[in-house]
Protein backbone atom coordinates (compact mmCIF):
# COMPACT_ATOMS: atom_id res chain seq x y z
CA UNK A 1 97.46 115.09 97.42
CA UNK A 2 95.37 112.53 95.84
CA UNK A 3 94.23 108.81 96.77
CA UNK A 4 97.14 107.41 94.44
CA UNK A 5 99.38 109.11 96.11
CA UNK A 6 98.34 108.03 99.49
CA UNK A 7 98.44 104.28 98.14
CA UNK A 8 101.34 104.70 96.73
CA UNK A 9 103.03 105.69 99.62
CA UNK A 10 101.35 102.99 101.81
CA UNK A 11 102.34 100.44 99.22
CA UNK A 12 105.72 100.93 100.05
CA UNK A 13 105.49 99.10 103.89
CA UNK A 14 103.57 96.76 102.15
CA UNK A 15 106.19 95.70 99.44
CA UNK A 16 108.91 96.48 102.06
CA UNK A 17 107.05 93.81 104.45
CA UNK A 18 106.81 91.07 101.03
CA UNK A 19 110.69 91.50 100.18
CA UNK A 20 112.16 91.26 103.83
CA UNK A 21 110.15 87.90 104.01
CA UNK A 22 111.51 86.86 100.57
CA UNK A 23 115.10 87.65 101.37
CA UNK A 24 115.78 84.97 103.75
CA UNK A 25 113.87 82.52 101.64
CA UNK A 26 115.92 83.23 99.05
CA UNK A 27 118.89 82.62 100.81
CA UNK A 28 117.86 79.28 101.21
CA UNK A 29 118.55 78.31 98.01
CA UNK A 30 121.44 77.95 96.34
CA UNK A 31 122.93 81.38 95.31
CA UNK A 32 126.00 79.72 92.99
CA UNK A 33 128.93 81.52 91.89
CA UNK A 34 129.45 84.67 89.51
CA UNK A 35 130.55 81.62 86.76
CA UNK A 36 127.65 79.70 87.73
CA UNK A 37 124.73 81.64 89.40
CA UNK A 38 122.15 79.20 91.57
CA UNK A 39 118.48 79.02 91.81
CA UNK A 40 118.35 81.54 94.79
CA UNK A 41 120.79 84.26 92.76
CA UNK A 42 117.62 85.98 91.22
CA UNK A 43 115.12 85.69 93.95
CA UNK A 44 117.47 87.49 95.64
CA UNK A 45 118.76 90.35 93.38
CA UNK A 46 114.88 90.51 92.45
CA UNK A 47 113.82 90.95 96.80
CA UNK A 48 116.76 93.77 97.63
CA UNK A 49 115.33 95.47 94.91
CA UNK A 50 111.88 95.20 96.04
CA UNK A 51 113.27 96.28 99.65
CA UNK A 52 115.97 99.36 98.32
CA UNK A 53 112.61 100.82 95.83
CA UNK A 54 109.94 100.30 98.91
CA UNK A 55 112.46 102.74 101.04
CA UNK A 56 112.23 105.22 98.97
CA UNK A 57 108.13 105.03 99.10
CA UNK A 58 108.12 105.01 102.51
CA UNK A 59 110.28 107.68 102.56
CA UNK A 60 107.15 110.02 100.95
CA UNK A 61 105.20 108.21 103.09
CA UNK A 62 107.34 110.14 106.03
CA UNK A 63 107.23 112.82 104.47
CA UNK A 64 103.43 112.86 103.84
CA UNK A 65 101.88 111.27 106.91
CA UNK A 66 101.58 107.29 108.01
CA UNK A 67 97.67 106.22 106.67
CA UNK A 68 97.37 103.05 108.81
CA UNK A 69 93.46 102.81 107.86
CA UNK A 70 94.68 102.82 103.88
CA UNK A 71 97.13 99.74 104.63
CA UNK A 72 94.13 98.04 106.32
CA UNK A 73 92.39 99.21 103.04
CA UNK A 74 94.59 98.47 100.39
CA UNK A 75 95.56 94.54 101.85
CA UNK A 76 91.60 94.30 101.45
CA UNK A 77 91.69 95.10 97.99
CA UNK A 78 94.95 93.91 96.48
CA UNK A 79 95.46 90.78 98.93
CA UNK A 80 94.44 88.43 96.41
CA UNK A 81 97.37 89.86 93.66
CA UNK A 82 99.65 89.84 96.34
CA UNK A 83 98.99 86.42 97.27
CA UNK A 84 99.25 85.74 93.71
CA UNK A 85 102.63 87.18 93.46
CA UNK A 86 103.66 85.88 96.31
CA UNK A 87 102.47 81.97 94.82
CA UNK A 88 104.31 82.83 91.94
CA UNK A 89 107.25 84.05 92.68
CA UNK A 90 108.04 80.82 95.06
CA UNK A 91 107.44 78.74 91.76
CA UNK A 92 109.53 80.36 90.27
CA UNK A 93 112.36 80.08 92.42
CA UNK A 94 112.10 76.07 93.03
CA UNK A 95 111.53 75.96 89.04
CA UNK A 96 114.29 78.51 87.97
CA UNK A 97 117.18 75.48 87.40
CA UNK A 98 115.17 72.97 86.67
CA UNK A 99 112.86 74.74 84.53
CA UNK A 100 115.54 76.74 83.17
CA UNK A 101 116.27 81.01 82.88
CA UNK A 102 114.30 81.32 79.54
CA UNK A 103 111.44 79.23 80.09
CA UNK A 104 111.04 79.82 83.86
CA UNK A 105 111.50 83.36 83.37
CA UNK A 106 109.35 83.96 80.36
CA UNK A 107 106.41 81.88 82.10
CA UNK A 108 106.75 83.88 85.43
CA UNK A 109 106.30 86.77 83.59
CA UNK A 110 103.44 86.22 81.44
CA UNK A 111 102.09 85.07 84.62
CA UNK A 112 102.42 87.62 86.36
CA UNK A 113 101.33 90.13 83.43
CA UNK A 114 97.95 88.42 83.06
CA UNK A 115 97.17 87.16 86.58
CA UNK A 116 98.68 90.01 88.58
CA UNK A 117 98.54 93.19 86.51
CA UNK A 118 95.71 91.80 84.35
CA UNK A 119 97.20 92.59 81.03
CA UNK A 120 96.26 90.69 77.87
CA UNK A 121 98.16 87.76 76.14
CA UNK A 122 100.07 89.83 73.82
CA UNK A 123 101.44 92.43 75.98
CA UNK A 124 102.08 89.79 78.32
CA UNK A 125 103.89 87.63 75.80
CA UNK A 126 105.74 90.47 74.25
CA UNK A 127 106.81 91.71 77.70
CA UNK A 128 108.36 88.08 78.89
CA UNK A 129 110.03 88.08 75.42
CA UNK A 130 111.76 91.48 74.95
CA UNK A 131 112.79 90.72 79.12
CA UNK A 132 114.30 87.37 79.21
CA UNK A 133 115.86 87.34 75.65
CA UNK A 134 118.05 90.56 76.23
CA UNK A 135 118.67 89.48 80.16
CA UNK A 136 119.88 85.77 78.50
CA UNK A 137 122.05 87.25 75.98
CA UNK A 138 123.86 90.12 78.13
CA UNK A 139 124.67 87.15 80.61
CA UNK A 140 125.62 84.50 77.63
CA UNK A 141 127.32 85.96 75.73
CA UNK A 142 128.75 89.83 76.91
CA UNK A 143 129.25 88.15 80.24
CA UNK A 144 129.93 85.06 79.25
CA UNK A 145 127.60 83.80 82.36
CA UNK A 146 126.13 80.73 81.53
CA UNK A 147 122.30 80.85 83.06
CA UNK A 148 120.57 77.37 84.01
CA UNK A 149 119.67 75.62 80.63
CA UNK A 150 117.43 73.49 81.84
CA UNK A 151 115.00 71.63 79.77
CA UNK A 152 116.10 73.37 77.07
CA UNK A 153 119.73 72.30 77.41
């Protein structure tokens, strides 16, 4: 077994611990309707997936022994991203129907490409745009789910 795996593992009660905090806050805004989806619709879907992947982490965490001094360890190191990720995805929330999907969404994600996972420009730019366009047109116009507009609209 090698360090990676042991952070890996430990990550898990981390993001676990991050996504049960964002759930309720989520909840707090608006979650809309299937026609008409609210601020607080993709927070959410975004947190219970956080929560339902962290299980399974833990889960080889079990399996492979609970490292308390590598939690410690690890929120030493990677506070500061989490922090980060943490900052952003608030904004994102209280931006996402003002703001609107495509612009809100493509700016969280460049975000969090360069500040987070310290990727360049590019990669980060490319990555917001082959996410958000495909998302936008699956829910325009296969679902026929109109996503906030915002200052575009």
């Amino acid at each position: 077994m090698t360090p990676s795996d042991d952070k890996d593992r430990c990550s898990g009660v981390l993001v676990l611990a991050i996504a049960t905090a964002m759930i309720p806050w989520s909840l707090t805004l608006p979650i809309g309707t299937v026609n008409s989806p609210g601020p607080g619709l993709f927070p959410l879907i975004l947190a219970v997936l956080l929560a339902v992947l962290s299980v399974g982490l833990i889960v080889e965490q079990v399996r492979g022994g609970f490292n308390t001094k590598l939690i410690v360890e690890i929120v030493r190191e990677e506070g500061a991203q989490v922090a980060v990720f943490c900052a952003l995805y608030f904004a994102y929330a209280l931006t996402f129907e003002r703001v609107g999907f495509l612009l809100s969404t493509g700016i969280f994600l460049i975000l969090v490409y360069v500040l987070v996972l310290r990727k360049g420009i590019v990669a980060a730019i490319a990555c917001a745009v082959f996410v958000t366009v495909p998302i936008y047109w699956i829910f325009d116009r296969l679902l026929s789910v109109s996503l906030p507009a915002g200052l575009l609209g």
